[in-house]
N, C-alpha and C. Protein backbone atom coordinates (compact mmCIF):
# COMPACT_ATOMS: atom_id res chain seq x y z
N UNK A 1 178.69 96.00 103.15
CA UNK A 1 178.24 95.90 104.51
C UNK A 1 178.58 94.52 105.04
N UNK A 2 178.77 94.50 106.31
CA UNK A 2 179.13 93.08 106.85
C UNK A 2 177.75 92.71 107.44
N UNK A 3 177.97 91.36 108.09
CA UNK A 3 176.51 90.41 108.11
C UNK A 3 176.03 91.24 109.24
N UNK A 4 176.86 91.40 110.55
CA UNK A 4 176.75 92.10 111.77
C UNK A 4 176.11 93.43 111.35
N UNK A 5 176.27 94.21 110.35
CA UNK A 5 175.16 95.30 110.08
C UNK A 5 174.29 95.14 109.81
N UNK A 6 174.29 94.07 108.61
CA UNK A 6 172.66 94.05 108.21
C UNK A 6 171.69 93.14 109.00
N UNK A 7 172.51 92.20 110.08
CA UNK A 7 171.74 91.60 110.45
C UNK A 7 171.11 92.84 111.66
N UNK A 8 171.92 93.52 112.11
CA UNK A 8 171.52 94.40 113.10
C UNK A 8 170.21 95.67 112.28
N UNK A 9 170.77 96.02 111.30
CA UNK A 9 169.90 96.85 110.15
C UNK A 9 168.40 95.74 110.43
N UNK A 10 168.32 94.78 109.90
CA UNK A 10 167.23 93.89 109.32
C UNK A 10 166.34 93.71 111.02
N UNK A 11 166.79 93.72 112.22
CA UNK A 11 166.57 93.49 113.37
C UNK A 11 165.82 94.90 113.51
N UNK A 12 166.25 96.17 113.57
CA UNK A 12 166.03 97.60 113.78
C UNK A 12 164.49 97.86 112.67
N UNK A 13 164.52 97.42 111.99
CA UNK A 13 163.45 97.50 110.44
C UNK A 13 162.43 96.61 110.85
N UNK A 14 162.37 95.34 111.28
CA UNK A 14 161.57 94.87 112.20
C UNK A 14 161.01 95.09 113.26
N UNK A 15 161.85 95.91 114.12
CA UNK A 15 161.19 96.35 115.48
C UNK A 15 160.08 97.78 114.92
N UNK A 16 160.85 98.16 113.96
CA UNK A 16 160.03 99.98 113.50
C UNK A 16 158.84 99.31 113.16
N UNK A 17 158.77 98.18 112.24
CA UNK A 17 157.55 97.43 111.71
C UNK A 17 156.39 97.24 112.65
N UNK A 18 157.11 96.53 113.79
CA UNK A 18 155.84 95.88 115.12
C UNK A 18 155.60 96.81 115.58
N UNK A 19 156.35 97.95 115.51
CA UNK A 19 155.92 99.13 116.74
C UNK A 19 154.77 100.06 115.58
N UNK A 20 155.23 100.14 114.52
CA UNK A 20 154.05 100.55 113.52
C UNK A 20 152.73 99.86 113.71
N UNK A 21 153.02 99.10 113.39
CA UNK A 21 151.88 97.72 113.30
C UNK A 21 150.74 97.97 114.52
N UNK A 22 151.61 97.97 115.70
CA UNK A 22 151.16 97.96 117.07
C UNK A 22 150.11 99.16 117.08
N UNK A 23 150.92 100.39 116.42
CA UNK A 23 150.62 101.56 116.77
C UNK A 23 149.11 101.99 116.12
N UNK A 24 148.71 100.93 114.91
CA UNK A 24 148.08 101.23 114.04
C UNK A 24 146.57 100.24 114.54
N UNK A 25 147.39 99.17 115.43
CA UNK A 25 145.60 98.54 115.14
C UNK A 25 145.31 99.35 117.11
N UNK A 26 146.55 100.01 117.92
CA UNK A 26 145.57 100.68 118.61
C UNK A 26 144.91 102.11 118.49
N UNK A 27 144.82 102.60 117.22
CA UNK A 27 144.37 104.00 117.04
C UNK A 27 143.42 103.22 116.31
N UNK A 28 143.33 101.95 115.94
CA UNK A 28 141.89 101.64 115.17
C UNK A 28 140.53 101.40 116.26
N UNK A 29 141.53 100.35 117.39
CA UNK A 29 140.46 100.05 118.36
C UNK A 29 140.23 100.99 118.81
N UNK A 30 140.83 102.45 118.88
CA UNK A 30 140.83 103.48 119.98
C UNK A 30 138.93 104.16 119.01
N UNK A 31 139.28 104.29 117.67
CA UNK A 31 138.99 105.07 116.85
C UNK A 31 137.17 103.59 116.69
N UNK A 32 137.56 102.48 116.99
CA UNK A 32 136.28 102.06 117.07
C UNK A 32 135.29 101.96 117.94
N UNK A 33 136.12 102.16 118.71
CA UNK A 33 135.48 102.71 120.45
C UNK A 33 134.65 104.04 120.60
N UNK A 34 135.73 105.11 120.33
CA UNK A 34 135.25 106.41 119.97
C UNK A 34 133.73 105.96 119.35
N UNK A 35 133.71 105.56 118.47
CA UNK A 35 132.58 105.39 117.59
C UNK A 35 131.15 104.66 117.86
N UNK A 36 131.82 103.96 119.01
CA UNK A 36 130.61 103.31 119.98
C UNK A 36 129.74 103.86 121.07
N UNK A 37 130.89 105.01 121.35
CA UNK A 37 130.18 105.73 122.58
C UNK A 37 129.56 106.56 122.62
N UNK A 38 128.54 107.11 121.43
CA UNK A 38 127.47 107.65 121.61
C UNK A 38 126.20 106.80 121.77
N UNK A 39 126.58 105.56 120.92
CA UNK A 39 125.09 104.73 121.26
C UNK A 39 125.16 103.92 122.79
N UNK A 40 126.26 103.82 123.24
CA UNK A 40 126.53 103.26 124.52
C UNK A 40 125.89 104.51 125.68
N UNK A 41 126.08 105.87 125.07
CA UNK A 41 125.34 106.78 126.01
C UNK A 41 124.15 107.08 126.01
N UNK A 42 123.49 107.08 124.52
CA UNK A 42 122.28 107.17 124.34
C UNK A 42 121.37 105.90 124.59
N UNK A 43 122.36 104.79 124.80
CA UNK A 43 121.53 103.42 124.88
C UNK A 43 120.39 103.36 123.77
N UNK A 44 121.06 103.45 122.80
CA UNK A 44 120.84 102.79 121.19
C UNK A 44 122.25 101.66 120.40
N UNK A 45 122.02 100.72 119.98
CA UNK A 45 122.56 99.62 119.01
C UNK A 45 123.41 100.28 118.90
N UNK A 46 124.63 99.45 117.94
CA UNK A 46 125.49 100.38 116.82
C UNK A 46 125.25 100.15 115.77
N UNK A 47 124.99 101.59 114.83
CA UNK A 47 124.26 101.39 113.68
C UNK A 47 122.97 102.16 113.31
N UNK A 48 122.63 102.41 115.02
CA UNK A 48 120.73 102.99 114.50
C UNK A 48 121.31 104.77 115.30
N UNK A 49 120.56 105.34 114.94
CA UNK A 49 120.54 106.85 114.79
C UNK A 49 119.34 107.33 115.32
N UNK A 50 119.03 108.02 116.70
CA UNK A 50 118.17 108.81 116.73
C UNK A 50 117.28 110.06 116.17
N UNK A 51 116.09 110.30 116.25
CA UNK A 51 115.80 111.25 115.68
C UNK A 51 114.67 112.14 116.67
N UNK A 52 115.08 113.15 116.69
CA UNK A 52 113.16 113.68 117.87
C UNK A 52 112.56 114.01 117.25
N UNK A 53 112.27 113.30 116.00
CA UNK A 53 110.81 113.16 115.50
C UNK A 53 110.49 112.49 114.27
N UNK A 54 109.33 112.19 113.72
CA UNK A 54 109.01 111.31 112.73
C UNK A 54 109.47 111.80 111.79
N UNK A 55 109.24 113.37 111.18
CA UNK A 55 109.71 114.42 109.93
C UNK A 55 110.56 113.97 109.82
N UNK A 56 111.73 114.36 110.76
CA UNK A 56 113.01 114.09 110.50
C UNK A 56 113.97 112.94 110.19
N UNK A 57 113.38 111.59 110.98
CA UNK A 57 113.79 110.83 110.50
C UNK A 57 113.07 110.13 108.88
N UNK A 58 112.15 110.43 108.29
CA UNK A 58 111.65 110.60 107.08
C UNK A 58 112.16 111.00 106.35
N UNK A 59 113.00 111.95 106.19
CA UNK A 59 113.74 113.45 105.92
C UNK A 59 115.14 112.36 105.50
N UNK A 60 115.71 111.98 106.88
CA UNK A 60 116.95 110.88 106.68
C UNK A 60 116.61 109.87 105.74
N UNK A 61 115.70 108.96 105.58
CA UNK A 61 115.45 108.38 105.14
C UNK A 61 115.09 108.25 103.71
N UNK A 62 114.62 109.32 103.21
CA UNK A 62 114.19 109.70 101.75
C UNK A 62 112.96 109.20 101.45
N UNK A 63 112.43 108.98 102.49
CA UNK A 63 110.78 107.72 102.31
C UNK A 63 109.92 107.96 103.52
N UNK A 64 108.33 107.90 103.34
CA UNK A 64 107.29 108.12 104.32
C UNK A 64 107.68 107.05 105.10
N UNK A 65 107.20 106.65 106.51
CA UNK A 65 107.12 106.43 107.43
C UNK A 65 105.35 106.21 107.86
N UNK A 66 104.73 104.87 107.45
CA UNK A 66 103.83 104.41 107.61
C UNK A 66 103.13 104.38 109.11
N UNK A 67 102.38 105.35 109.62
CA UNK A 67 101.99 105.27 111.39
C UNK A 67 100.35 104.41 111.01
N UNK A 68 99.78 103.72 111.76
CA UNK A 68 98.42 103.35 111.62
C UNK A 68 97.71 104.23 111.85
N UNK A 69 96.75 104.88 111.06
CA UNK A 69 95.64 105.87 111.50
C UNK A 69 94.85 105.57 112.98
N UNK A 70 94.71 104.19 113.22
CA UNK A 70 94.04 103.96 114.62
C UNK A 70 95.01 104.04 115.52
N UNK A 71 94.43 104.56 116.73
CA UNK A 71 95.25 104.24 117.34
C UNK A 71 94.88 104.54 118.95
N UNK A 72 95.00 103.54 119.60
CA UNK A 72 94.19 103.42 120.98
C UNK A 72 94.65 104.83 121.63
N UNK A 73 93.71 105.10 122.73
CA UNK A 73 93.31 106.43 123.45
C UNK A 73 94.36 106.07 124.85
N UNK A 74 94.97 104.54 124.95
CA UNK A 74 95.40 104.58 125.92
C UNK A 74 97.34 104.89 125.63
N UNK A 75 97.42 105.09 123.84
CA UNK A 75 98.85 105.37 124.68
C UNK A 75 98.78 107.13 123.92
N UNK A 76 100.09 107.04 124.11
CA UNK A 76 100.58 108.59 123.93
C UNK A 76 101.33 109.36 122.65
N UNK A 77 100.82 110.27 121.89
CA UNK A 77 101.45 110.47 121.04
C UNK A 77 102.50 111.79 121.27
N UNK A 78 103.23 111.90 120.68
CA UNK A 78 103.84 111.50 119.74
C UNK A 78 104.75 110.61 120.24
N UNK A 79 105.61 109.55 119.36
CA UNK A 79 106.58 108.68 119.89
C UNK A 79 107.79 109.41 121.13
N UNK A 80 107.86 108.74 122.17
CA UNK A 80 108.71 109.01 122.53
C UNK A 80 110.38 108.80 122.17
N UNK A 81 110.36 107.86 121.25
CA UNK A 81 112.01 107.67 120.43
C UNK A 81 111.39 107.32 118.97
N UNK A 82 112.45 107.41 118.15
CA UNK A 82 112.05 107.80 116.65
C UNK A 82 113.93 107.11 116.59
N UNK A 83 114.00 105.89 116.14
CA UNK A 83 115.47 105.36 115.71
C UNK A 83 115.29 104.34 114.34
N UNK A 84 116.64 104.94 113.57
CA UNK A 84 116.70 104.45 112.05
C UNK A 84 118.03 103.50 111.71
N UNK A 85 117.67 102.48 110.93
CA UNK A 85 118.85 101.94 110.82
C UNK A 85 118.87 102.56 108.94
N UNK A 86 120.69 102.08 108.94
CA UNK A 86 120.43 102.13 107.43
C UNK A 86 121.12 101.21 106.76
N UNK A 87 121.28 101.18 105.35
CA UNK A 87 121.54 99.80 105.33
C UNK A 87 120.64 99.30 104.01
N UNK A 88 120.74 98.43 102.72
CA UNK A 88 119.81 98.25 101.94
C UNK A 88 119.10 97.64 102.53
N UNK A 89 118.53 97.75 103.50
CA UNK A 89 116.64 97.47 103.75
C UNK A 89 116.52 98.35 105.13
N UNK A 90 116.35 99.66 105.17
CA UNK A 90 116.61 100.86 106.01
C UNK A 90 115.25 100.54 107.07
N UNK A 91 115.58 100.40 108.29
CA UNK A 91 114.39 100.65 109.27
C UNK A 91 114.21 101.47 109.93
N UNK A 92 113.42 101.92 110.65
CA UNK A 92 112.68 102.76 111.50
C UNK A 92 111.39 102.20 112.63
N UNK A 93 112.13 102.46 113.94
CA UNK A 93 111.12 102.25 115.09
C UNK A 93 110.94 103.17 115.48
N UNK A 94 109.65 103.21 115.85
CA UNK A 94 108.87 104.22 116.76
C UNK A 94 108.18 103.16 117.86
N UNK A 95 108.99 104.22 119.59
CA UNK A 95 108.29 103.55 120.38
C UNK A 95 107.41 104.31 121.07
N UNK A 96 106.46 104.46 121.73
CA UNK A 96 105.23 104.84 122.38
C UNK A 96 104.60 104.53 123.55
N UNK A 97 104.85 105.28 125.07
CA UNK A 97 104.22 105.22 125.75
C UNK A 97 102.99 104.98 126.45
N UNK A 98 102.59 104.68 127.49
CA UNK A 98 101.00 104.87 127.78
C UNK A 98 100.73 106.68 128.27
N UNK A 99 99.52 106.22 128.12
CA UNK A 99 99.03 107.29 128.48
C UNK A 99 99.05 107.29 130.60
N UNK A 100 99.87 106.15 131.12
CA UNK A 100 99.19 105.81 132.44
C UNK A 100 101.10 105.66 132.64
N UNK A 101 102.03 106.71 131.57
CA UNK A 101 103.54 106.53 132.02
C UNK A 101 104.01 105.43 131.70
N UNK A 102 103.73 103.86 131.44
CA UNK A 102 104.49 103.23 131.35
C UNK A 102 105.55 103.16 129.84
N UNK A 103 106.61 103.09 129.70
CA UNK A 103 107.00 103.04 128.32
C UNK A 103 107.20 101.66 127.88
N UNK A 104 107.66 102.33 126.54
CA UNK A 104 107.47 100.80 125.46
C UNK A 104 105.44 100.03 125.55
N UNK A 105 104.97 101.05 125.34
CA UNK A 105 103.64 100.35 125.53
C UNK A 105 103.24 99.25 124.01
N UNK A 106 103.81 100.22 123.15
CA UNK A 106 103.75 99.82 121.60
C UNK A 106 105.48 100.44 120.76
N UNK A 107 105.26 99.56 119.88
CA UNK A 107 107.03 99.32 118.95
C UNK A 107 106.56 99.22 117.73
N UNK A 108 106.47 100.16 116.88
CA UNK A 108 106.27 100.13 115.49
C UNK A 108 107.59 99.71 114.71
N UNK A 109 107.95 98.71 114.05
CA UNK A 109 109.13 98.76 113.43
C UNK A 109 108.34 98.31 112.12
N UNK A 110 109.48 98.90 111.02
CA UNK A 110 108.68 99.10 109.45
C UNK A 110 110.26 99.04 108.58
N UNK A 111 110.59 98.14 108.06
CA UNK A 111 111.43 98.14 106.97
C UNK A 111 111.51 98.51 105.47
N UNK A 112 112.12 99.14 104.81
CA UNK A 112 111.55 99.63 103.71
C UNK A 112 112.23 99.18 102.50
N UNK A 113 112.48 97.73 102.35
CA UNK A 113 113.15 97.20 101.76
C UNK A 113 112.79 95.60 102.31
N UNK A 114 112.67 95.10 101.76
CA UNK A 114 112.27 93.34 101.55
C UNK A 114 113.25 92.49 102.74
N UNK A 115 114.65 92.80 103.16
CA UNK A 115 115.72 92.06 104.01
C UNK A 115 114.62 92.68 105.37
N UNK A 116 114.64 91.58 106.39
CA UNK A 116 114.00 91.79 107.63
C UNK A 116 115.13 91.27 109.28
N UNK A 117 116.15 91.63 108.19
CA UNK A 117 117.40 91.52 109.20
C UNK A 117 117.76 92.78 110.13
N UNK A 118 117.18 94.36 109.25
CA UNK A 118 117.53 95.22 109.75
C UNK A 118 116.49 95.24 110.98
N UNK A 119 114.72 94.69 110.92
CA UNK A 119 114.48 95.21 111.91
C UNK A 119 114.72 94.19 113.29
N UNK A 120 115.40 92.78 113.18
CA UNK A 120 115.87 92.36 114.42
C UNK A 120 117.03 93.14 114.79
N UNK A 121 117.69 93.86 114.15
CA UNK A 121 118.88 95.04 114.33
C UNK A 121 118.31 96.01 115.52
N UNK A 122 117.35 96.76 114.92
CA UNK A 122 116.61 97.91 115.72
C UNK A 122 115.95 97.96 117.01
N UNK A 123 114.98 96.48 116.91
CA UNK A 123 113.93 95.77 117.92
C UNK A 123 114.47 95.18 119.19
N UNK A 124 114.33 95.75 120.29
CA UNK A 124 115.46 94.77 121.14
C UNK A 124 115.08 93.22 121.39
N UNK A 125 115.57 92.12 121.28
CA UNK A 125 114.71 90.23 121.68
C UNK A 125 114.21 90.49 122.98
N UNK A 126 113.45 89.51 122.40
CA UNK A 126 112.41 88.92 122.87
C UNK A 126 112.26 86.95 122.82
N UNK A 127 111.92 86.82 123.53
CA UNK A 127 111.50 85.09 123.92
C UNK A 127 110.09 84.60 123.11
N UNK A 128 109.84 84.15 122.26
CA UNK A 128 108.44 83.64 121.88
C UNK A 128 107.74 82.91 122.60
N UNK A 129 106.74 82.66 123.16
CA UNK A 129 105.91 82.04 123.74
C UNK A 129 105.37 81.17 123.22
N UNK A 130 104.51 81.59 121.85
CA UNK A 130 102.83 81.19 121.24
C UNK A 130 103.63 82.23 120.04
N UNK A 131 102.39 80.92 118.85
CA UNK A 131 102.56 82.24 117.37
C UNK A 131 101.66 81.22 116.82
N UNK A 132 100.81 82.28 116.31
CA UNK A 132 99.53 81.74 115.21
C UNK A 132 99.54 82.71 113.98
N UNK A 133 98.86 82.51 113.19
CA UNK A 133 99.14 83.20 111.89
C UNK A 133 97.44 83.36 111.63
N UNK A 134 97.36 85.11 111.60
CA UNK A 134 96.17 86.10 111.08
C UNK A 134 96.26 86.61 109.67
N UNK A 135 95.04 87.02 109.67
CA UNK A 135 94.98 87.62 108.35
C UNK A 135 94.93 89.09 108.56
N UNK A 136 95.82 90.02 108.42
CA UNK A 136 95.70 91.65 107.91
C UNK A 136 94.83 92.10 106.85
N UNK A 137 93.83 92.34 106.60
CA UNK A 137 93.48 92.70 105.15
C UNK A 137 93.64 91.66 104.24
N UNK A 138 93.55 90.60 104.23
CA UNK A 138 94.10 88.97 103.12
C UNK A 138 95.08 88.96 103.45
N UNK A 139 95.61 89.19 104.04
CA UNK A 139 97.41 89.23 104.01
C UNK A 139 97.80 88.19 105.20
N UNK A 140 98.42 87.51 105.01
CA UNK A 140 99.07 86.07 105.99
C UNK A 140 99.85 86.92 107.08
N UNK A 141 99.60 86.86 108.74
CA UNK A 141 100.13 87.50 109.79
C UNK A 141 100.63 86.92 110.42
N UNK A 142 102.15 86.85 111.08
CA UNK A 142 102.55 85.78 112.20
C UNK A 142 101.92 86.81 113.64
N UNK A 143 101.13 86.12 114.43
CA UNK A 143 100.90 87.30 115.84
C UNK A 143 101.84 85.74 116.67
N UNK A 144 102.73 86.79 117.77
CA UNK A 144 103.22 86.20 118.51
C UNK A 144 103.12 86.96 119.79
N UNK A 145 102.89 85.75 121.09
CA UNK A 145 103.19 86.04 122.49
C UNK A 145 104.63 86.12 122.99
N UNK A 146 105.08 87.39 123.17
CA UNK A 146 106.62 87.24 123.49
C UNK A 146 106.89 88.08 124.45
N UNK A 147 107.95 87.86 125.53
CA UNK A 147 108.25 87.95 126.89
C UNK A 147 109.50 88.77 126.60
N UNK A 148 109.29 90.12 127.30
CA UNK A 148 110.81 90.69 127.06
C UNK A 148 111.53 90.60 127.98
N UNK A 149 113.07 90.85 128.22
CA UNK A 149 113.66 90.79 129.32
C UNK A 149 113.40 91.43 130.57
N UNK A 150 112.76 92.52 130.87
CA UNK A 150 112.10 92.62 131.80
C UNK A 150 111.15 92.00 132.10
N UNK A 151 110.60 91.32 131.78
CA UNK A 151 109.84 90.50 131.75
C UNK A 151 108.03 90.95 131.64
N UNK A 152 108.04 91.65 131.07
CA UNK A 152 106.60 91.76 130.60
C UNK A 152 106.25 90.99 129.19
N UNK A 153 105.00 90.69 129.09
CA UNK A 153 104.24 89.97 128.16
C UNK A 153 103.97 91.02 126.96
N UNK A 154 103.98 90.89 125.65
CA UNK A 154 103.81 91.38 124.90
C UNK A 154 102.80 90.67 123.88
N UNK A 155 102.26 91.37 122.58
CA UNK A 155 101.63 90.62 121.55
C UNK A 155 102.46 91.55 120.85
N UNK A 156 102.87 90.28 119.56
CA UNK A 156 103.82 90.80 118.17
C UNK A 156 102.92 90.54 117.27
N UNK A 157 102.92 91.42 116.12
CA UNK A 157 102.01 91.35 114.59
C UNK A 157 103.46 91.30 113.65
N UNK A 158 103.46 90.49 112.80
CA UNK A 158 104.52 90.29 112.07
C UNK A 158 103.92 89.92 110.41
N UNK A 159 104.32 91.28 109.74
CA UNK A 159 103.24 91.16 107.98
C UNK A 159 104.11 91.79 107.49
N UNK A 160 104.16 91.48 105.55
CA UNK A 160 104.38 92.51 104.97
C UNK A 160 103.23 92.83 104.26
N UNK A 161 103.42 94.22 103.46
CA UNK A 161 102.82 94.98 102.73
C UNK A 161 103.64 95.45 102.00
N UNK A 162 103.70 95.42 100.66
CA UNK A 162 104.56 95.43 99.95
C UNK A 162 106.01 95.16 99.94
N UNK A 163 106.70 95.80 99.45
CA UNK A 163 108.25 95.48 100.00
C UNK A 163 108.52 95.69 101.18
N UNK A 164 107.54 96.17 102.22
CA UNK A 164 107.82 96.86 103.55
C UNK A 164 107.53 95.35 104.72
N UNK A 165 108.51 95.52 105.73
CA UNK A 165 107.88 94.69 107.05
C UNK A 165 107.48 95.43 107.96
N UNK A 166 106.47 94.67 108.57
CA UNK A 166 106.16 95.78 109.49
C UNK A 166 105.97 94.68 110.86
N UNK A 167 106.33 94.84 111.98
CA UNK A 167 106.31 94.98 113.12
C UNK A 167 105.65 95.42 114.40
N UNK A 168 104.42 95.13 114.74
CA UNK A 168 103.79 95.75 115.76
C UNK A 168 103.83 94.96 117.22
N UNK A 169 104.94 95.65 118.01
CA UNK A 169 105.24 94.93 119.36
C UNK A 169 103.42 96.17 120.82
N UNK A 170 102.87 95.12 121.00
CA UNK A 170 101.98 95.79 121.94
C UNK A 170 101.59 95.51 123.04
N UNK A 171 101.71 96.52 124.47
CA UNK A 171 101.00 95.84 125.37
C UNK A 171 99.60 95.92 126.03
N UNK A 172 98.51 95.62 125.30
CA UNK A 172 97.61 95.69 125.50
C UNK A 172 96.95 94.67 124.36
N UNK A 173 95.30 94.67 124.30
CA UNK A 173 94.69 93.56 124.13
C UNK A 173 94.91 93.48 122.48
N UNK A 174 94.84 92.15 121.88
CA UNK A 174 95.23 92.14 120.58
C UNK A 174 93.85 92.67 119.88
N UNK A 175 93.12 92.43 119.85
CA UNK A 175 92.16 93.16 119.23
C UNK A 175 92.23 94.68 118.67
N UNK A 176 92.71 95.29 119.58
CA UNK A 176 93.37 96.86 119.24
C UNK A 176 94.74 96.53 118.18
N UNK A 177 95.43 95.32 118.54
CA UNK A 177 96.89 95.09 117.92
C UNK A 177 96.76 95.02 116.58
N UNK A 178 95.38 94.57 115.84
CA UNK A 178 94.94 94.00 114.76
C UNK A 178 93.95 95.10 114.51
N UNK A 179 93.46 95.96 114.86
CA UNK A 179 93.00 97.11 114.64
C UNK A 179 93.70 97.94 114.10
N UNK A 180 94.83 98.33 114.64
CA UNK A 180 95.63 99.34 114.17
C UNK A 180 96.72 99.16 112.83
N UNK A 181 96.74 97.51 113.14
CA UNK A 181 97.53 96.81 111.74
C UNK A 181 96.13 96.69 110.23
N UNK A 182 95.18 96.69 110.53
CA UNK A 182 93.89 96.86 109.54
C UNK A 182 93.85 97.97 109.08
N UNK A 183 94.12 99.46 109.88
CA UNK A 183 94.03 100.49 109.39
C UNK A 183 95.15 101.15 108.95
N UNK A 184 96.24 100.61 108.76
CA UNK A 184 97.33 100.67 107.95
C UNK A 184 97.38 100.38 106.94
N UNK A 185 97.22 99.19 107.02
CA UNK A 185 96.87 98.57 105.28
C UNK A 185 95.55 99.16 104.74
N UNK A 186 94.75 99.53 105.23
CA UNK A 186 93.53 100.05 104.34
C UNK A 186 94.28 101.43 103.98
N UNK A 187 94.55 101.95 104.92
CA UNK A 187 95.21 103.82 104.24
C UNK A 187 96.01 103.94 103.70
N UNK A 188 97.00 102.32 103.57
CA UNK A 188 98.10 102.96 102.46
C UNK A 188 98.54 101.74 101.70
N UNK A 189 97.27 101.39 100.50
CA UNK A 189 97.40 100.11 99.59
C UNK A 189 97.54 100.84 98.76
């Protein structure tokens, strides 16, 4: 072969390359996109999974799903969203209405695994205000005042119990917040 072929050969083998190349990382972005747009429609994370109901996401999970036996008269049962992450330290939020329509009244998030990365995954931020530290049952509590982007005021309960974290975002008086975190830990030590 003369140089004029192969250099033309070696030119042609290069272009097939970039146009491969090309072709491959846009069926990836295409194919990671695809993959985004159910939680972009459902307006859930990427990563967490709906469920319409507690069973079921239990069911996914292979593990109970800790609810507090108390539980104020002012919101509404059953959860109105039921979303799971997974992941070695698998979470699950349950959020809960009032009984007076407003949502997000209360945010149960519960990790079932010791990493407490999954439930800032699940939980949407929040701004801290104030944080003092309670006792659950003996158990050391961070309670925090935190402001969500809509801007309502919240009280956070932040404990574990065993390998589990648990999470209680509420809007109403803490006294109930610490009520319902007391009767958790008493029903399931």
């Amino acid at each position: 072969m003369t140089n004029n072929v192969r250099t033309g050969l070696s030119q042609e083998l290069a272009r097939v390359f970039v146009s491969l190349t090309a072709v491959f990382v846009v069926a990836a972005g295409g194919l990671k996109l695809l993959d985004r747009i159910p939680g972009l429609v459902l307006g859930t994370p990427h990563g967490v999974t709906r469920y319409p109901n507690i069973e079921q996401a239990e069911h996914a999970l292979g593990n109970d799903v800790l609810v507090p036996p108390y539980f104020p008269d002012t919101l509404r049962w059953p959860p109105t969203s039921v979303e799971v992450t997974s992941g070695p330290s698998p979470a699950v939020a349950l959020h809960f209405a009032g009984r007076d329509g407003r949502p997000d009244r209360l945010q149960i998030c519960e990790t079932l695994g010791p990493d407490a990365a999954s439930a800032r995954e699940i939980l949407p931020d929040v701004a801290v205000l104030e944080t003092a530290t309670v006792l659950v049952e003996g158990s050391r509590a961070g309670l925090r005042r935190v402001l969500t982007d809509d801007g309502r005021l919240l009280h956070e309960l932040t404990w574990r119990m065993g390998q589990r974290l648990f999470v209680l975002r509420f809007d109403g008086p803490v006294d109930q917040l610490l009520a319902m975190a007391q009767s958790l830990e008493r029903n399931h030590r």
